[in-house]
Protein backbone atom coordinates (compact mmCIF):
# COMPACT_ATOMS: atom_id res chain seq x y z
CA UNK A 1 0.00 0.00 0.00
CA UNK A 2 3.10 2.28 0.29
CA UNK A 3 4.53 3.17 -3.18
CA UNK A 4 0.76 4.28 -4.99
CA UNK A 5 0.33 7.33 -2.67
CA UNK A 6 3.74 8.05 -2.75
CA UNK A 7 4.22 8.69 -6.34
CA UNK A 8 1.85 11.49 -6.96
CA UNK A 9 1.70 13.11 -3.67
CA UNK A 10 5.62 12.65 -1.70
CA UNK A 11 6.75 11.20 1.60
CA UNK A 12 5.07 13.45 4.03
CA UNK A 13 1.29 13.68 2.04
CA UNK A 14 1.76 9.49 2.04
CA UNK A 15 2.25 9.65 5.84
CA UNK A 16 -0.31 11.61 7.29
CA UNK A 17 -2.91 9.74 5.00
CA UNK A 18 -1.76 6.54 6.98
CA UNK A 19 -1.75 7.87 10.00
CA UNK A 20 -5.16 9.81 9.83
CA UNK A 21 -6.13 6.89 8.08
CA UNK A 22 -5.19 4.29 10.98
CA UNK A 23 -6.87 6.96 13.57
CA UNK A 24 -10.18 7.06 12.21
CA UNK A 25 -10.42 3.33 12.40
CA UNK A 26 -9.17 3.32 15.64
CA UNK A 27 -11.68 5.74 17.01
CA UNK A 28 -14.55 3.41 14.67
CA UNK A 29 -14.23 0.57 17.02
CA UNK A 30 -16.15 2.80 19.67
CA UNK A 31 -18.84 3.61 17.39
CA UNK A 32 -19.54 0.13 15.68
CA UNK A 33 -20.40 -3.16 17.52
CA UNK A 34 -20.19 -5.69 15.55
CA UNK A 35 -17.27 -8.89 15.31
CA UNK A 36 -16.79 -9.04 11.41
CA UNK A 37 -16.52 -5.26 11.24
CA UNK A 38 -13.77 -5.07 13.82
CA UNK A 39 -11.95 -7.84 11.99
CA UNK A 40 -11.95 -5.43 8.63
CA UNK A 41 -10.53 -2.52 10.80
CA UNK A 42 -8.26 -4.20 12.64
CA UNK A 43 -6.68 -5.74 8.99
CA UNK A 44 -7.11 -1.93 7.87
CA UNK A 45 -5.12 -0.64 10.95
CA UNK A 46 -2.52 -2.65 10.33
CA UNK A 47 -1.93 -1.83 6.73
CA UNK A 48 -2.04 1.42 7.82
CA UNK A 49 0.49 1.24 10.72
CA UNK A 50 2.52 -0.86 7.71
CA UNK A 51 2.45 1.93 5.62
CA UNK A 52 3.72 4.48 8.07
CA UNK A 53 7.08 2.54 8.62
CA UNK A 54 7.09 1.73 5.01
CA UNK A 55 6.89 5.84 4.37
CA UNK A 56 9.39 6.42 6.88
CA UNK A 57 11.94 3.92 5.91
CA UNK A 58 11.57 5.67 2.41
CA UNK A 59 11.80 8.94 3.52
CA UNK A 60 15.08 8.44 5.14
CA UNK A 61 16.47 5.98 2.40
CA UNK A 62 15.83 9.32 0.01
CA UNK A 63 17.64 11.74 2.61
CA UNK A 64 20.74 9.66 3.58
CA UNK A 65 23.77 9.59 1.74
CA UNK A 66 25.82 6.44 0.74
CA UNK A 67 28.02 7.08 3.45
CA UNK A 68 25.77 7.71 6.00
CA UNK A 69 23.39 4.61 5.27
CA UNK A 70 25.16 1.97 7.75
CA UNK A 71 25.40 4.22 10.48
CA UNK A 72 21.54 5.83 9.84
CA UNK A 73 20.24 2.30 9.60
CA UNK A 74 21.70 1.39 13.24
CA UNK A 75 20.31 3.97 15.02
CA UNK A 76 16.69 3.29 13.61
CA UNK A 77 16.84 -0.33 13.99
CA UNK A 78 18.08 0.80 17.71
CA UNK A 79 21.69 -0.93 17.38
């Protein structure tokens, strides 16, 4: 789900679509009742919550260097 909203629209567009995306279907399961329907927003939360690290991880690939991509990796993956 990551690259299609990224091409027309950039990194931080993609990632606040995810995010406010992700939020309104956690603030859904107050308002609906019903087993199958949490089961769709709970597999639509977690695309959503896939996309946002997808977006990140993309957004720094594009703003590292080729030097700095060892060292920048590290630190995110908390090594």
């Amino acid at each position: 789900m990551g690259p299609p909203p990224l091409g027309s629209s950039g990194h931080a567009r993609a990632f606040a679509a995810f995010t406010a995306t992700g939020a309104i279907g956690l603030l859904a399961h107050m308002l609906i009742v019903d087993p199958t329907a949490w089961a769709v927003m709970r597999v639509a939360t977690g695309l959503c919550v896939a996309g946002c690290y997808t977006e990140i991880e993309a957004w720094l690939q594009a703003k590292v260097t080729n030097q700095t991509r060892g060292a920048d990796h590290g630190r995110l993956s908390g090594r």
